[in-house]
C-alpha atoms as a PDB file:
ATOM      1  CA  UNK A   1      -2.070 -28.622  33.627  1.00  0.00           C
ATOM      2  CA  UNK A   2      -3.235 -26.353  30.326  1.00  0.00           C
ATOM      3  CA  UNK A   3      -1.982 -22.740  30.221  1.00  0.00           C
ATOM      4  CA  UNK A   4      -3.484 -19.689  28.159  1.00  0.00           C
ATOM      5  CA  UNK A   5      -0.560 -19.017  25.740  1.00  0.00           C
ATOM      6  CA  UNK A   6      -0.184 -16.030  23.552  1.00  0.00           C
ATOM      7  CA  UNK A   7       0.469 -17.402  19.938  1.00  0.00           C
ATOM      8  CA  UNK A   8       1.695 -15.559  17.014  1.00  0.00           C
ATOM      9  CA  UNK A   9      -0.985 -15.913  14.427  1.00  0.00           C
ATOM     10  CA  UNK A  10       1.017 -13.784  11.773  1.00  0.00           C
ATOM     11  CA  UNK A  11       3.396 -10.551  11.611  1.00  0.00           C
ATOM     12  CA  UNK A  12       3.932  -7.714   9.199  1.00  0.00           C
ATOM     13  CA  UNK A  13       5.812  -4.523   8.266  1.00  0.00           C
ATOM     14  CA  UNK A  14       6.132  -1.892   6.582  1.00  0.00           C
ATOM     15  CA  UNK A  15       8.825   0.784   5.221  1.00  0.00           C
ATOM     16  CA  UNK A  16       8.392   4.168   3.995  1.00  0.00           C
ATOM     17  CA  UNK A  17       9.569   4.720   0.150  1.00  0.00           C
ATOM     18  CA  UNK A  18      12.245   6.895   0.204  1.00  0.00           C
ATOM     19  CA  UNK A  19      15.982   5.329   1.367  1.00  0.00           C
ATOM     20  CA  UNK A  20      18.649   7.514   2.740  1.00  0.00           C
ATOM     21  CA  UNK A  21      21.939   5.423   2.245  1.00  0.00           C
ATOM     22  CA  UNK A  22      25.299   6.454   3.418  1.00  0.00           C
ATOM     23  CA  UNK A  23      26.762   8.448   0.901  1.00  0.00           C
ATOM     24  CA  UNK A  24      23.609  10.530   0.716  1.00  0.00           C
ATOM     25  CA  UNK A  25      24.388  11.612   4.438  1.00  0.00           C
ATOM     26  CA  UNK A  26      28.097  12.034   3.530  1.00  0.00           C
ATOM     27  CA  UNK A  27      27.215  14.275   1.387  1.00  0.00           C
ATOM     28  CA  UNK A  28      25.360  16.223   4.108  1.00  0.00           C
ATOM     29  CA  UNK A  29      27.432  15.523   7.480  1.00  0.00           C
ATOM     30  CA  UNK A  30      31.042  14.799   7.816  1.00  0.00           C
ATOM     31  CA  UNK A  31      31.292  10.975   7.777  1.00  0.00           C
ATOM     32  CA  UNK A  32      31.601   8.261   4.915  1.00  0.00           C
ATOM     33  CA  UNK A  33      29.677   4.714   4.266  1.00  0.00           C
ATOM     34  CA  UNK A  34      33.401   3.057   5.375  1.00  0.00           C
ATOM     35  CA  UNK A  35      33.320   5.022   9.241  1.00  0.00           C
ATOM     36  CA  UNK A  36      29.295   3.841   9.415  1.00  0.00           C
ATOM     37  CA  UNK A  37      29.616   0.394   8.414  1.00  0.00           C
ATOM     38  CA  UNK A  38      32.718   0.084  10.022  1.00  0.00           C
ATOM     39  CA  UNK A  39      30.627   1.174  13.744  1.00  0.00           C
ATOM     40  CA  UNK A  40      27.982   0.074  12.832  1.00  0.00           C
ATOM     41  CA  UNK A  41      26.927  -2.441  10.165  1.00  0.00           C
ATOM     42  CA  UNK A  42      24.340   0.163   8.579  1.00  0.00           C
ATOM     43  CA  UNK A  43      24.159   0.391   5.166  1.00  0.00           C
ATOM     44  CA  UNK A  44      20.840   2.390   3.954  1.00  0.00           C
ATOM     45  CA  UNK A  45      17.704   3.736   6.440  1.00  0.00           C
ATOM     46  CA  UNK A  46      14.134   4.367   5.228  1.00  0.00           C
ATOM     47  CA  UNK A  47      12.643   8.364   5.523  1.00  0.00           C
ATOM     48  CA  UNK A  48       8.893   9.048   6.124  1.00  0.00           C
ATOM     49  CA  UNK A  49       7.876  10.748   3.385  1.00  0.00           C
ATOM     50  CA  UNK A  50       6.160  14.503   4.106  1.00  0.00           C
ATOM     51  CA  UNK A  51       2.725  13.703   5.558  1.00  0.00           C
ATOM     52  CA  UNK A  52       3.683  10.479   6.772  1.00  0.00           C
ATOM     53  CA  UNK A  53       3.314   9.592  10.348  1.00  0.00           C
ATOM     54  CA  UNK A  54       3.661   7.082  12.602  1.00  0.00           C
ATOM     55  CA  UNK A  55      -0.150   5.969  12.046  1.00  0.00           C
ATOM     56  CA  UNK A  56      -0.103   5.781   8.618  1.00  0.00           C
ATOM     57  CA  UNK A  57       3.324   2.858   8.964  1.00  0.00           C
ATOM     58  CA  UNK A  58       1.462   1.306  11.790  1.00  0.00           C
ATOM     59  CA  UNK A  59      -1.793   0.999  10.093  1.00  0.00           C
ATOM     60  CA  UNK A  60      -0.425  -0.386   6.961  1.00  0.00           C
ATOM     61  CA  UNK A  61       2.112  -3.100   9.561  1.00  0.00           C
ATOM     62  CA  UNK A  62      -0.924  -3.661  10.911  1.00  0.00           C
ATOM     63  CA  UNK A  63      -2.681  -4.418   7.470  1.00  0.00           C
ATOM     64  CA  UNK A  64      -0.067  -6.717   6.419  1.00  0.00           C
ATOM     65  CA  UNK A  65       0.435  -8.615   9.935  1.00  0.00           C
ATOM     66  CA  UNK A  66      -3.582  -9.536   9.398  1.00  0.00           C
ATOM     67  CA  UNK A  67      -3.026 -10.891   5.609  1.00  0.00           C
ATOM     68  CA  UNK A  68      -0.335 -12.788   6.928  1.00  0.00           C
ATOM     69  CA  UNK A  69      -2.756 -14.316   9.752  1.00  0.00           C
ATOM     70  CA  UNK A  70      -5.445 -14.706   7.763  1.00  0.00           C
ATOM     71  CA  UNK A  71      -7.954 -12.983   9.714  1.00  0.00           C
ATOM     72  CA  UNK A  72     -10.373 -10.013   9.687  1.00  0.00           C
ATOM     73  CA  UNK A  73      -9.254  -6.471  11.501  1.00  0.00           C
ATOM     74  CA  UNK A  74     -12.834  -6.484  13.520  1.00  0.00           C
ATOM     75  CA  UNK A  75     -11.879  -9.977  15.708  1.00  0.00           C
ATOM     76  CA  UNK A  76      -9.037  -7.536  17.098  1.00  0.00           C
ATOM     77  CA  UNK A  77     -10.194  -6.213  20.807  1.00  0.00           C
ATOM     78  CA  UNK A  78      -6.899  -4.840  21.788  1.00  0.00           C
ATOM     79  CA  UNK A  79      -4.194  -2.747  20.108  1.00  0.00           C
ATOM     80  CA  UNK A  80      -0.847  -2.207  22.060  1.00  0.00           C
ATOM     81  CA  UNK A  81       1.257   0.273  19.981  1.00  0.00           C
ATOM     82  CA  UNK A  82       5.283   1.133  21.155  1.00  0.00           C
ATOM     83  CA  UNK A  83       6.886   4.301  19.963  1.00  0.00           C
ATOM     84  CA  UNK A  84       8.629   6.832  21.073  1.00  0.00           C
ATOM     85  CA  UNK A  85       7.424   9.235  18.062  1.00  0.00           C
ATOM     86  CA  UNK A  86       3.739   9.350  18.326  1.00  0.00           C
ATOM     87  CA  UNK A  87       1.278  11.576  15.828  1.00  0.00           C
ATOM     88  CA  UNK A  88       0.378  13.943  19.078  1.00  0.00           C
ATOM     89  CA  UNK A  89       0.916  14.628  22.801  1.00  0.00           C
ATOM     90  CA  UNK A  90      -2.588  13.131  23.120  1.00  0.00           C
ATOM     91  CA  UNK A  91      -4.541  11.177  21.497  1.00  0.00           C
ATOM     92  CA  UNK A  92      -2.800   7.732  21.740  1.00  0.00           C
ATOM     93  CA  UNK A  93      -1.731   7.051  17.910  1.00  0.00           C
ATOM     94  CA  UNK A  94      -3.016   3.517  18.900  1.00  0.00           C
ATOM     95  CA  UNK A  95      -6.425   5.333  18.577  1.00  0.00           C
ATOM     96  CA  UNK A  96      -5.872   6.585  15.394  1.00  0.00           C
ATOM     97  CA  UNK A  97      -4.678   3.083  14.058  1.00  0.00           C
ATOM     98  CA  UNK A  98      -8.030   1.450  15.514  1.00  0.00           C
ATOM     99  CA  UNK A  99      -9.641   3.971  13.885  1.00  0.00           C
ATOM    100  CA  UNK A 100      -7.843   3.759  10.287  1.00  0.00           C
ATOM    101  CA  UNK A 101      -8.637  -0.490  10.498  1.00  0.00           C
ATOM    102  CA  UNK A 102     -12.470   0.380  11.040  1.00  0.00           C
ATOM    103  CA  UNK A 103     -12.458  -1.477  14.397  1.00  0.00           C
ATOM    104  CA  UNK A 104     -14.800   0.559  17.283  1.00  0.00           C
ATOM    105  CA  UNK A 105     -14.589  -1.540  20.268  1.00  0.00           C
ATOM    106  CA  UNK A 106     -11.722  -2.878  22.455  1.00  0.00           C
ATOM    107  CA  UNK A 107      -9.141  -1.254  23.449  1.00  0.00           C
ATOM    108  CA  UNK A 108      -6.393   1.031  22.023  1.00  0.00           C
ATOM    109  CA  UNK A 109      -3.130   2.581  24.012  1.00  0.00           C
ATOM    110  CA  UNK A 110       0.425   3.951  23.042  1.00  0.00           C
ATOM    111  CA  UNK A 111       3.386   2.167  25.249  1.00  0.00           C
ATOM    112  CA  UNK A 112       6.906   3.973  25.858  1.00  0.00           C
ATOM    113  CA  UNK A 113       9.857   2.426  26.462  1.00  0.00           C
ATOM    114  CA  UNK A 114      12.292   3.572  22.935  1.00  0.00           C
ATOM    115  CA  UNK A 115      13.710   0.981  21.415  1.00  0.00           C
ATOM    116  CA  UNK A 116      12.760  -1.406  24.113  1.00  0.00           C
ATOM    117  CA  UNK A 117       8.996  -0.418  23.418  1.00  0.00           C
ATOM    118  CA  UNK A 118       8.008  -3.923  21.517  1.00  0.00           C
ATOM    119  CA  UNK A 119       9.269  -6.318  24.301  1.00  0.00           C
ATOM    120  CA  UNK A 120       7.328  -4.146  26.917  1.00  0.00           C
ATOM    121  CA  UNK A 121       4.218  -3.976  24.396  1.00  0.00           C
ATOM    122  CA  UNK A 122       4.476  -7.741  23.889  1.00  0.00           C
ATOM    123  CA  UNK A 123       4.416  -8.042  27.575  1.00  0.00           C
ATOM    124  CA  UNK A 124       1.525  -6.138  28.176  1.00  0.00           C
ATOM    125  CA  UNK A 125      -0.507  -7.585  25.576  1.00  0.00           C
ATOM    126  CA  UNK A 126       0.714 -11.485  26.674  1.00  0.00           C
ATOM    127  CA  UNK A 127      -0.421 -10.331  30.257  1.00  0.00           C
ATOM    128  CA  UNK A 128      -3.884  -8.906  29.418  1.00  0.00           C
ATOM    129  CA  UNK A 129      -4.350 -12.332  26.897  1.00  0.00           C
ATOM    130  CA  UNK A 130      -3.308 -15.116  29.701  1.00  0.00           C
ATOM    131  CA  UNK A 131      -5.891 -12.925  31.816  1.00  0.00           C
ATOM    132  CA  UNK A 132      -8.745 -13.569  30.038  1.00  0.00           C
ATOM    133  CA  UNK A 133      -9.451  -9.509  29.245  1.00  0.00           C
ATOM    134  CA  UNK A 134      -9.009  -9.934  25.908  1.00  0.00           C
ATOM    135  CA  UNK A 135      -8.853 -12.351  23.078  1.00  0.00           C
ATOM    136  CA  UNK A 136      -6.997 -11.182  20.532  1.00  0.00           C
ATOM    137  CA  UNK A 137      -3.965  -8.262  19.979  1.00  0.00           C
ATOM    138  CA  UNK A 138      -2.076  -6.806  17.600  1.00  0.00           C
ATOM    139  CA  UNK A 139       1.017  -5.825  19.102  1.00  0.00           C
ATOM    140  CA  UNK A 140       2.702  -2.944  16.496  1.00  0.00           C
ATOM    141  CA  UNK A 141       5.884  -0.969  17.258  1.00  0.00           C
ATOM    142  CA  UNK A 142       6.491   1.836  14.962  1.00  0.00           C
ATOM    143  CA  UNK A 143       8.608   4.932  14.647  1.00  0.00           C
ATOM    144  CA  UNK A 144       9.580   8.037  12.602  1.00  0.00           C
ATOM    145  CA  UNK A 145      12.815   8.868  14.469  1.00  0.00           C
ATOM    146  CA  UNK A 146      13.691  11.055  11.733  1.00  0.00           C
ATOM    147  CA  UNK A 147      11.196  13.543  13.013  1.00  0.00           C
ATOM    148  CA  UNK A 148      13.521  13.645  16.407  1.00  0.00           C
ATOM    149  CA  UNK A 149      17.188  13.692  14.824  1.00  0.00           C
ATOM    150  CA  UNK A 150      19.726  16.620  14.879  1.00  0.00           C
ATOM    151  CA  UNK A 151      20.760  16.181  11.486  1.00  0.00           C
ATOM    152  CA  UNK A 152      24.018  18.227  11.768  1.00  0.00           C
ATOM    153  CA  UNK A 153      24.739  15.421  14.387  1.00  0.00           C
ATOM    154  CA  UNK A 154      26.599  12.646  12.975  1.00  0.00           C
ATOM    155  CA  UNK A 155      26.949  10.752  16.174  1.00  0.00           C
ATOM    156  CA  UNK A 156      23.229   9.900  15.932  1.00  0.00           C
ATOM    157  CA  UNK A 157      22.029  11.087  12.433  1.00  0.00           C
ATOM    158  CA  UNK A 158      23.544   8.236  10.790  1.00  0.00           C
ATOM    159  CA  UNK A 159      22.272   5.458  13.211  1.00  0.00           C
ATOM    160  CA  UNK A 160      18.349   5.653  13.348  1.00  0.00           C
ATOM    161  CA  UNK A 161      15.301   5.359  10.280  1.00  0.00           C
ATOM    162  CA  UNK A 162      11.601   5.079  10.471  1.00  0.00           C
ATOM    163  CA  UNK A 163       9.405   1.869   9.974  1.00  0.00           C
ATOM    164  CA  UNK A 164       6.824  -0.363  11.138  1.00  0.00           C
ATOM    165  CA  UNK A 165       5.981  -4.026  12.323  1.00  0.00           C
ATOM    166  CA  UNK A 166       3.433  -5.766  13.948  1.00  0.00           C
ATOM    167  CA  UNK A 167       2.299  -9.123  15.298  1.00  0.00           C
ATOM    168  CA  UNK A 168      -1.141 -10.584  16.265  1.00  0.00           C
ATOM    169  CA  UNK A 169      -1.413 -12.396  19.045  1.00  0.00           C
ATOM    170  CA  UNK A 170      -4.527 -15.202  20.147  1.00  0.00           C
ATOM    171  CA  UNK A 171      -5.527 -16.416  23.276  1.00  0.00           C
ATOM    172  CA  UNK A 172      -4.987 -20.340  23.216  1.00  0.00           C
ATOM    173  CA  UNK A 173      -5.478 -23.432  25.525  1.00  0.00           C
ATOM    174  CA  UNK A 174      -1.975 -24.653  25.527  1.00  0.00           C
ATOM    175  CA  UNK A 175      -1.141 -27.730  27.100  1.00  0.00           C
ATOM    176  CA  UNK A 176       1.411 -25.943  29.531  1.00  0.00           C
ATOM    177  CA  UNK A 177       4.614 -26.937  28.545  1.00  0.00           C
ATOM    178  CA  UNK A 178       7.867 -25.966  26.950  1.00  0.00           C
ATOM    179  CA  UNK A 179       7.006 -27.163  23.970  1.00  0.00           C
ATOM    180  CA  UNK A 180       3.800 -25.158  24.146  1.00  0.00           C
ATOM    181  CA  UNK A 181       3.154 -22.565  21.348  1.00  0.00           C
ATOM    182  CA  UNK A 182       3.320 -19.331  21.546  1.00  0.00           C
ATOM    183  CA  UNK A 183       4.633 -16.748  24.384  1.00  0.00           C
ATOM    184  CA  UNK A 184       6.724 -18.833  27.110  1.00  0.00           C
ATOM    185  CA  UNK A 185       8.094 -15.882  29.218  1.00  0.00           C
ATOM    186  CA  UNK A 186       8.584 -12.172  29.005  1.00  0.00           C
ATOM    187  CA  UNK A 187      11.413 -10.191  31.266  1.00  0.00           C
ATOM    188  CA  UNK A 188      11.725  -6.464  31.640  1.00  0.00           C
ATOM    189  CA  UNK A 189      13.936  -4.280  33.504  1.00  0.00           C
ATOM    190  CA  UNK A 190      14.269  -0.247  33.801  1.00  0.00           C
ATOM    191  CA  UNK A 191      17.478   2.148  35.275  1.00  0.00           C
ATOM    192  CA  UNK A 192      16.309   4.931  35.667  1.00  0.00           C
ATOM    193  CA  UNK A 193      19.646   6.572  36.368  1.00  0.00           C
ATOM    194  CA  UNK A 194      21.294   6.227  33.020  1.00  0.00           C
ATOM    195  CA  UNK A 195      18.440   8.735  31.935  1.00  0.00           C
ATOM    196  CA  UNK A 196      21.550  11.236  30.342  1.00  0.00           C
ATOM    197  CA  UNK A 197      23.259   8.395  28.119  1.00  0.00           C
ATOM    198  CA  UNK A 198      20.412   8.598  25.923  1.00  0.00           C
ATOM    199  CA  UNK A 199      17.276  10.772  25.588  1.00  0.00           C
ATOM    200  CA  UNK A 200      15.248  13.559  23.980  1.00  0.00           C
ATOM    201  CA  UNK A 201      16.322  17.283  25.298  1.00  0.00           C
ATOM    202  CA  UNK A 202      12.445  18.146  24.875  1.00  0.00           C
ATOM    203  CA  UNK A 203       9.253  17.535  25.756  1.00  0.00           C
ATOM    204  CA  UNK A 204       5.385  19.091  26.874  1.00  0.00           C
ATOM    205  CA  UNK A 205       6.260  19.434  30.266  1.00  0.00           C
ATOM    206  CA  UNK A 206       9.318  20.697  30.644  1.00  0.00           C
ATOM    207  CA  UNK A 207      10.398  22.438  26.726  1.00  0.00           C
ATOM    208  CA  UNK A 208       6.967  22.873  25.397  1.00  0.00           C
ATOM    209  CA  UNK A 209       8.693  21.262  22.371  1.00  0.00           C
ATOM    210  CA  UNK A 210       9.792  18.042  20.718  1.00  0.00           C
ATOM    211  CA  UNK A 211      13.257  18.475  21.228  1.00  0.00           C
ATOM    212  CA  UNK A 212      16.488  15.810  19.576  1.00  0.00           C
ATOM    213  CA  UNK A 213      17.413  12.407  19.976  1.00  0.00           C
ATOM    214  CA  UNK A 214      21.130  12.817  22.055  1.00  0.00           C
ATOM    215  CA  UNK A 215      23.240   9.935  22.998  1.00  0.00           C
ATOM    216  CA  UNK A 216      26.387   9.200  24.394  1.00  0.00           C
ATOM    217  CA  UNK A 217      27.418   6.459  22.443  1.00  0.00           C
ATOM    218  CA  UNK A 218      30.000   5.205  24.327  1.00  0.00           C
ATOM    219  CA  UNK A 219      28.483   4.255  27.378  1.00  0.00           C
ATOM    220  CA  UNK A 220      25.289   2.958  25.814  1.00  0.00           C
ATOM    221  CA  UNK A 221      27.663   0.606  24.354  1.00  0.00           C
ATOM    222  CA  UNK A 222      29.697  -0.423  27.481  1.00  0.00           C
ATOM    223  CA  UNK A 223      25.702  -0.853  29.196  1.00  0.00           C
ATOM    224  CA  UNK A 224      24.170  -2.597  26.430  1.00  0.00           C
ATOM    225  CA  UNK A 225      25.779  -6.398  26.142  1.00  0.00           C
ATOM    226  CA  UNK A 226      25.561  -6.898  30.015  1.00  0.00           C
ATOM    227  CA  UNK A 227      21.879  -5.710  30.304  1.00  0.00           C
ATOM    228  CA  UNK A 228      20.732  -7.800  27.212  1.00  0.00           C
ATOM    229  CA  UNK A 229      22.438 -11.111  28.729  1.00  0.00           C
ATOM    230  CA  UNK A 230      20.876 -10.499  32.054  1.00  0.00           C
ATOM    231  CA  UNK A 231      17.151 -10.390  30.777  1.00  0.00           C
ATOM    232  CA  UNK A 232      18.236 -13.418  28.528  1.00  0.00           C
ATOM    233  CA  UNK A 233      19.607 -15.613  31.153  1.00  0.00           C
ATOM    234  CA  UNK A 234      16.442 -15.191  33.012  1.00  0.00           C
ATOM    235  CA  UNK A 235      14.259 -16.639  30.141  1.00  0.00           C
ATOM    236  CA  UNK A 236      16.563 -19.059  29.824  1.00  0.00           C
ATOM    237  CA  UNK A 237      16.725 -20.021  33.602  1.00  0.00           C
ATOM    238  CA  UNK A 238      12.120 -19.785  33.647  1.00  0.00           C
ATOM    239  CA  UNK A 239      12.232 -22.164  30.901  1.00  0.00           C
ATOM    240  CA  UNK A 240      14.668 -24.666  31.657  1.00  0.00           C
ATOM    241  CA  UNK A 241      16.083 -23.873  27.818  1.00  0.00           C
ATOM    242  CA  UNK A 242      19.829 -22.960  26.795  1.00  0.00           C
ATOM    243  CA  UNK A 243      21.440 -21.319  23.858  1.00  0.00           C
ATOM    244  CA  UNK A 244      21.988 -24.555  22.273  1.00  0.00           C
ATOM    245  CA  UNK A 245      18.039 -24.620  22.211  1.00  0.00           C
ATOM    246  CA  UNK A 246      17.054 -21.688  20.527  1.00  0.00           C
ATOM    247  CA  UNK A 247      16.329 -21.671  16.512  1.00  0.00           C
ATOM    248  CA  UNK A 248      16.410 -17.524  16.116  1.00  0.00           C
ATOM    249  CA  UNK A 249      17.827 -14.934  17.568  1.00  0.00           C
ATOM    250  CA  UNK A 250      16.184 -11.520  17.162  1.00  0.00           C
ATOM    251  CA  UNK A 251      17.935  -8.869  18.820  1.00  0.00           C
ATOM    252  CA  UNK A 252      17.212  -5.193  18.885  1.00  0.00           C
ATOM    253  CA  UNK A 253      18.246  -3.720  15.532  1.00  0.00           C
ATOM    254  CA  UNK A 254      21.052  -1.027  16.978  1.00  0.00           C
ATOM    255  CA  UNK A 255      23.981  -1.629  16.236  1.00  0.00           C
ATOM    256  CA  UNK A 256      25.975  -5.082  14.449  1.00  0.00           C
ATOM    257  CA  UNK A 257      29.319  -4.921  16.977  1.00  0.00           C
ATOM    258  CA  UNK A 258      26.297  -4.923  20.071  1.00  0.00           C
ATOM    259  CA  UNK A 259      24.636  -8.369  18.326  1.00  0.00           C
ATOM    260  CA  UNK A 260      27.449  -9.792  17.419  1.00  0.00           C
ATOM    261  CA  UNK A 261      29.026  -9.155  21.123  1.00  0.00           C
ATOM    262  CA  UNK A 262      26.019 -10.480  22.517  1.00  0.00           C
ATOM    263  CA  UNK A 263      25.466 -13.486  20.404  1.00  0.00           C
ATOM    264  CA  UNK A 264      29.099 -14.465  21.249  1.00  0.00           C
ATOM    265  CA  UNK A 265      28.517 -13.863  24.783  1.00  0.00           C
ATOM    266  CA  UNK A 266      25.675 -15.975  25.150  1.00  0.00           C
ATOM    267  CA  UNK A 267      27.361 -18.880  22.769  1.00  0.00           C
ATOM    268  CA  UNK A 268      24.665 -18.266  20.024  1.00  0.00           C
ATOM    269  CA  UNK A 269      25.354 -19.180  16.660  1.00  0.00           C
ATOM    270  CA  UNK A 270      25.982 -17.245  14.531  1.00  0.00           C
ATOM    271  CA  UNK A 271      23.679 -18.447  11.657  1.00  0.00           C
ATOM    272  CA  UNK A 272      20.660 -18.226  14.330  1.00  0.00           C
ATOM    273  CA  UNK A 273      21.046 -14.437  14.361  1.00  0.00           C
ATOM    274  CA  UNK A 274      18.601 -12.699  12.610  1.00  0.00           C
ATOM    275  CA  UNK A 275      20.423  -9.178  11.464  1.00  0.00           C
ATOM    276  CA  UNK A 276      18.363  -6.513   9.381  1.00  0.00           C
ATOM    277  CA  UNK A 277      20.339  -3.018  10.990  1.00  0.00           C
ATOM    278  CA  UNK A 278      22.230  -3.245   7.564  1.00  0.00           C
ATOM    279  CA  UNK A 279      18.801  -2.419   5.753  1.00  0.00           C
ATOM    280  CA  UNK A 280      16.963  -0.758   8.163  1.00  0.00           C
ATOM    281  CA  UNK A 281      19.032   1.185  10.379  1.00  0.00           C
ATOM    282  CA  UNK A 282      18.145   1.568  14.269  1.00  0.00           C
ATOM    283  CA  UNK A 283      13.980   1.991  14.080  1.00  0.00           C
ATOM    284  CA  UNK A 284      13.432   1.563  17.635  1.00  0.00           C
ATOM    285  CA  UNK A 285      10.444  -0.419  19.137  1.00  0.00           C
ATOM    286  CA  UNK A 286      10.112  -0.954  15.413  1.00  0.00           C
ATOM    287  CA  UNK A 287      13.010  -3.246  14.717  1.00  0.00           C
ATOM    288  CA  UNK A 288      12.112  -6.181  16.343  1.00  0.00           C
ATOM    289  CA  UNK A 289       8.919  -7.256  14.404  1.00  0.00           C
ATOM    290  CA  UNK A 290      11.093  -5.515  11.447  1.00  0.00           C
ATOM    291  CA  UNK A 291      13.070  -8.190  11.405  1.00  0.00           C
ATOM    292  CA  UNK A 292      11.004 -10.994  13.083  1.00  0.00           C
ATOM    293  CA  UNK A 293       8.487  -9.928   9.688  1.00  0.00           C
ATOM    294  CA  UNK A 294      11.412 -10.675   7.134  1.00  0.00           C
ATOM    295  CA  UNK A 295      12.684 -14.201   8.809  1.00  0.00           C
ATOM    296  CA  UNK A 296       9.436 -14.823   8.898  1.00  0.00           C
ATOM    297  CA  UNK A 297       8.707 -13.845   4.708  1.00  0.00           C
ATOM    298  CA  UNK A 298      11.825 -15.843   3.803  1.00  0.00           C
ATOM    299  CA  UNK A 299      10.628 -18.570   5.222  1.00  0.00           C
ATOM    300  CA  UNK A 300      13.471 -18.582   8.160  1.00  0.00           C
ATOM    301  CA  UNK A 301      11.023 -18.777  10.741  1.00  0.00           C
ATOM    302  CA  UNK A 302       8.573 -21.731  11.258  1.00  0.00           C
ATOM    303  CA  UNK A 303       6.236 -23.091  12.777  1.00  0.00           C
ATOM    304  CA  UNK A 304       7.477 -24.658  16.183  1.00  0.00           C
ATOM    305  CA  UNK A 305      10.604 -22.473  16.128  1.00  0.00           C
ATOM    306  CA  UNK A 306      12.095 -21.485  19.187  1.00  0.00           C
ATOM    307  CA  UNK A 307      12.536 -17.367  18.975  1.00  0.00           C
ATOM    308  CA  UNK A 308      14.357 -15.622  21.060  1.00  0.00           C
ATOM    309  CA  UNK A 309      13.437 -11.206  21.378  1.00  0.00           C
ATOM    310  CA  UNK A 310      15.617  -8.935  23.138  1.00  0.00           C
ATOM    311  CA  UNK A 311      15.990  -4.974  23.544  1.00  0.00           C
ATOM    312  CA  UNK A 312      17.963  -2.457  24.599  1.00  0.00           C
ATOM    313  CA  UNK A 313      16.852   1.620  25.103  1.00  0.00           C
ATOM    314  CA  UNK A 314      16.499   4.913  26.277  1.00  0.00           C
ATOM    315  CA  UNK A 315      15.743   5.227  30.187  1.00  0.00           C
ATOM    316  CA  UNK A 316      17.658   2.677  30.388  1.00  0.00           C
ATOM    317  CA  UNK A 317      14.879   0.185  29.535  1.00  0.00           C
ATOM    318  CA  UNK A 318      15.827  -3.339  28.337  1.00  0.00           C
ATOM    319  CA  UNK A 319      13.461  -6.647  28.081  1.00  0.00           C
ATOM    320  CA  UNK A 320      13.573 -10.577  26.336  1.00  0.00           C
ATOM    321  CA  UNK A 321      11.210 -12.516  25.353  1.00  0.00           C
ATOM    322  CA  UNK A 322      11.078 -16.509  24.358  1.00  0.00           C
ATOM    323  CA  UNK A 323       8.394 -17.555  22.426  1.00  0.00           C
ATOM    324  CA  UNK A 324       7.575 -20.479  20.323  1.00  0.00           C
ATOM    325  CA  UNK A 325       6.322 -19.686  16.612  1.00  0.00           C
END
């Protein structure tokens, strides 16, 4: 029996200019490159520049994710952007991407679920595909966390940077099997009671501003590896797969000790894990295609791959998905 199957006609990314490595935020908060790679495995982040939002990385993600597919922007009829940083309280920065790639039909939305924000968006848009409601997506997390950080806060300061990546997705006839192309299963979970482990002390509603990224970085921690397992167990277990299976591993771009823990947990290899936190820092619903982008530009990544996506944020919110490149 044929399936509709989400596959990945191409991804791309994009990173602001200006890189903010570790002994640049020495020199501003009391830590040192040795106590951040030590926690963490980051090395360098990338800054927005001034006048740079969140619509101008996702527009030019979005750019390079259709050069890489080989396709025109106007075929898009959906646009499912994650962040947690958008341009405004309202419109959708979607709208503005949609908008900046000349396309005036479809649809265009914001999704928000922090650094989880990709996995949901890929959801959404794999859901509205296999429907029949649309035909084509580009799927786009982006962020400019630095707009949200206390930076006299070196608990958090030192973690997070801004960036962009983005995937289109096409509505196929698949023949409905594991070895099918594209989007096998999607899994996504929220806890709404770990709300004060991480969050943003501001908002519309209740500040009337922004507000700051604040985390309690010890019990995301102790949360994260058990959360990512469960979502990944359950793709594993709705596609009759195992670790031995999978070619990549793509995990939210957080923090190296939470990979590496999961990896181990899960017996992945450790040459299947795909690791760009060094580079990039933490860039939220961005990270994922981040790195998915540069397996796939090295040449990593190919065609009949088995990929394996998972997140971790803010809510709590966490979410896999197993697809086949």
């Amino acid at each position: 029996m044929t399936a509709i199957r989400s596959v990945v006609l191409g991804c791309g990314s994009y990173l602001p200019q200006q890189i903010l490595t570790n002994a640049e935020l020495a020199a501003r908060v009391d830590t040192s490159d040795e106590w951040i790679v030590q926690r963490t495995g980051i090395r360098q982040r990338h800054i927005a520049a001034e006048g740079e939002f969140t619509s101008h990385l996702a527009i030019n993600a979005a750019r390079d994710a259709l050069a890489n597919a080989g396709i025109d922007a106007q075929s898009i009829d959906l646009i499912v952007l994650a962040t947690s940083t958008p341009d405004n309280t309202f419109p959708a920065t979607a709208v503005a991407v949609q908008n900046g790639l000349g396309i005036n039909h479809g649809a265009a939305f914001d999704l928000q679920a922090v650094c989880s924000g990709f996995i949901f968006a890929l959801a959404t848009a794999d859901n509205f595909l296999r429907s029949g409601a649309f035909k084509r997506a580009l799927v786009i997390g982006a962020e400019t966390f630095s707009r949200i950080l206390d930076w006299s806060d070196r608990g958090t300061c030192v973690l997070f940077g801004d960036g962009a990546g983005a995937v289109v997705l096409d509505a196929q006839v698949q023949p409905g099997k594991p070895t099918d192309r594209g989007i096998l299963t999607t899994h996504l979970r929220s806890d709404g009671r770990h709300k004060s482990k991480l969050y943003v002390d501001g908002g519309p509603s209740s500040t009337r501003t922004v507000g700051y990224l604040r985390m309690e970085g010890r019990e995301v921690f102790k949360h994260a590896v058990g959360m990512i397992t469960d979502v990944i167990v359950d793709a594993f277990e709705a596609t009759g797969t195992t670790a031995d299976d999978i070619d990549w591993f793509i995990p939210h771009q957080a923090n190296k000790r939470i990979i590496d823990a999961s990896a181990h947990k899960l017996h992945i290899a450790p040459q299947k894990v795909v690791l760009t936190v060094d580079l990039h820092g933490n860039t939220s619903a961005a990270s994922i295609p981040l790195a998915l982008a540069v397996a796939v530009k090295d040449g990593r990544v190919k065609k009949g791959d088995l990929v394996l996506l998972e997140a971790m944020g803010g809510g709590f919110t966490w979410g896999s998905a197993l697809l086949r490149w």
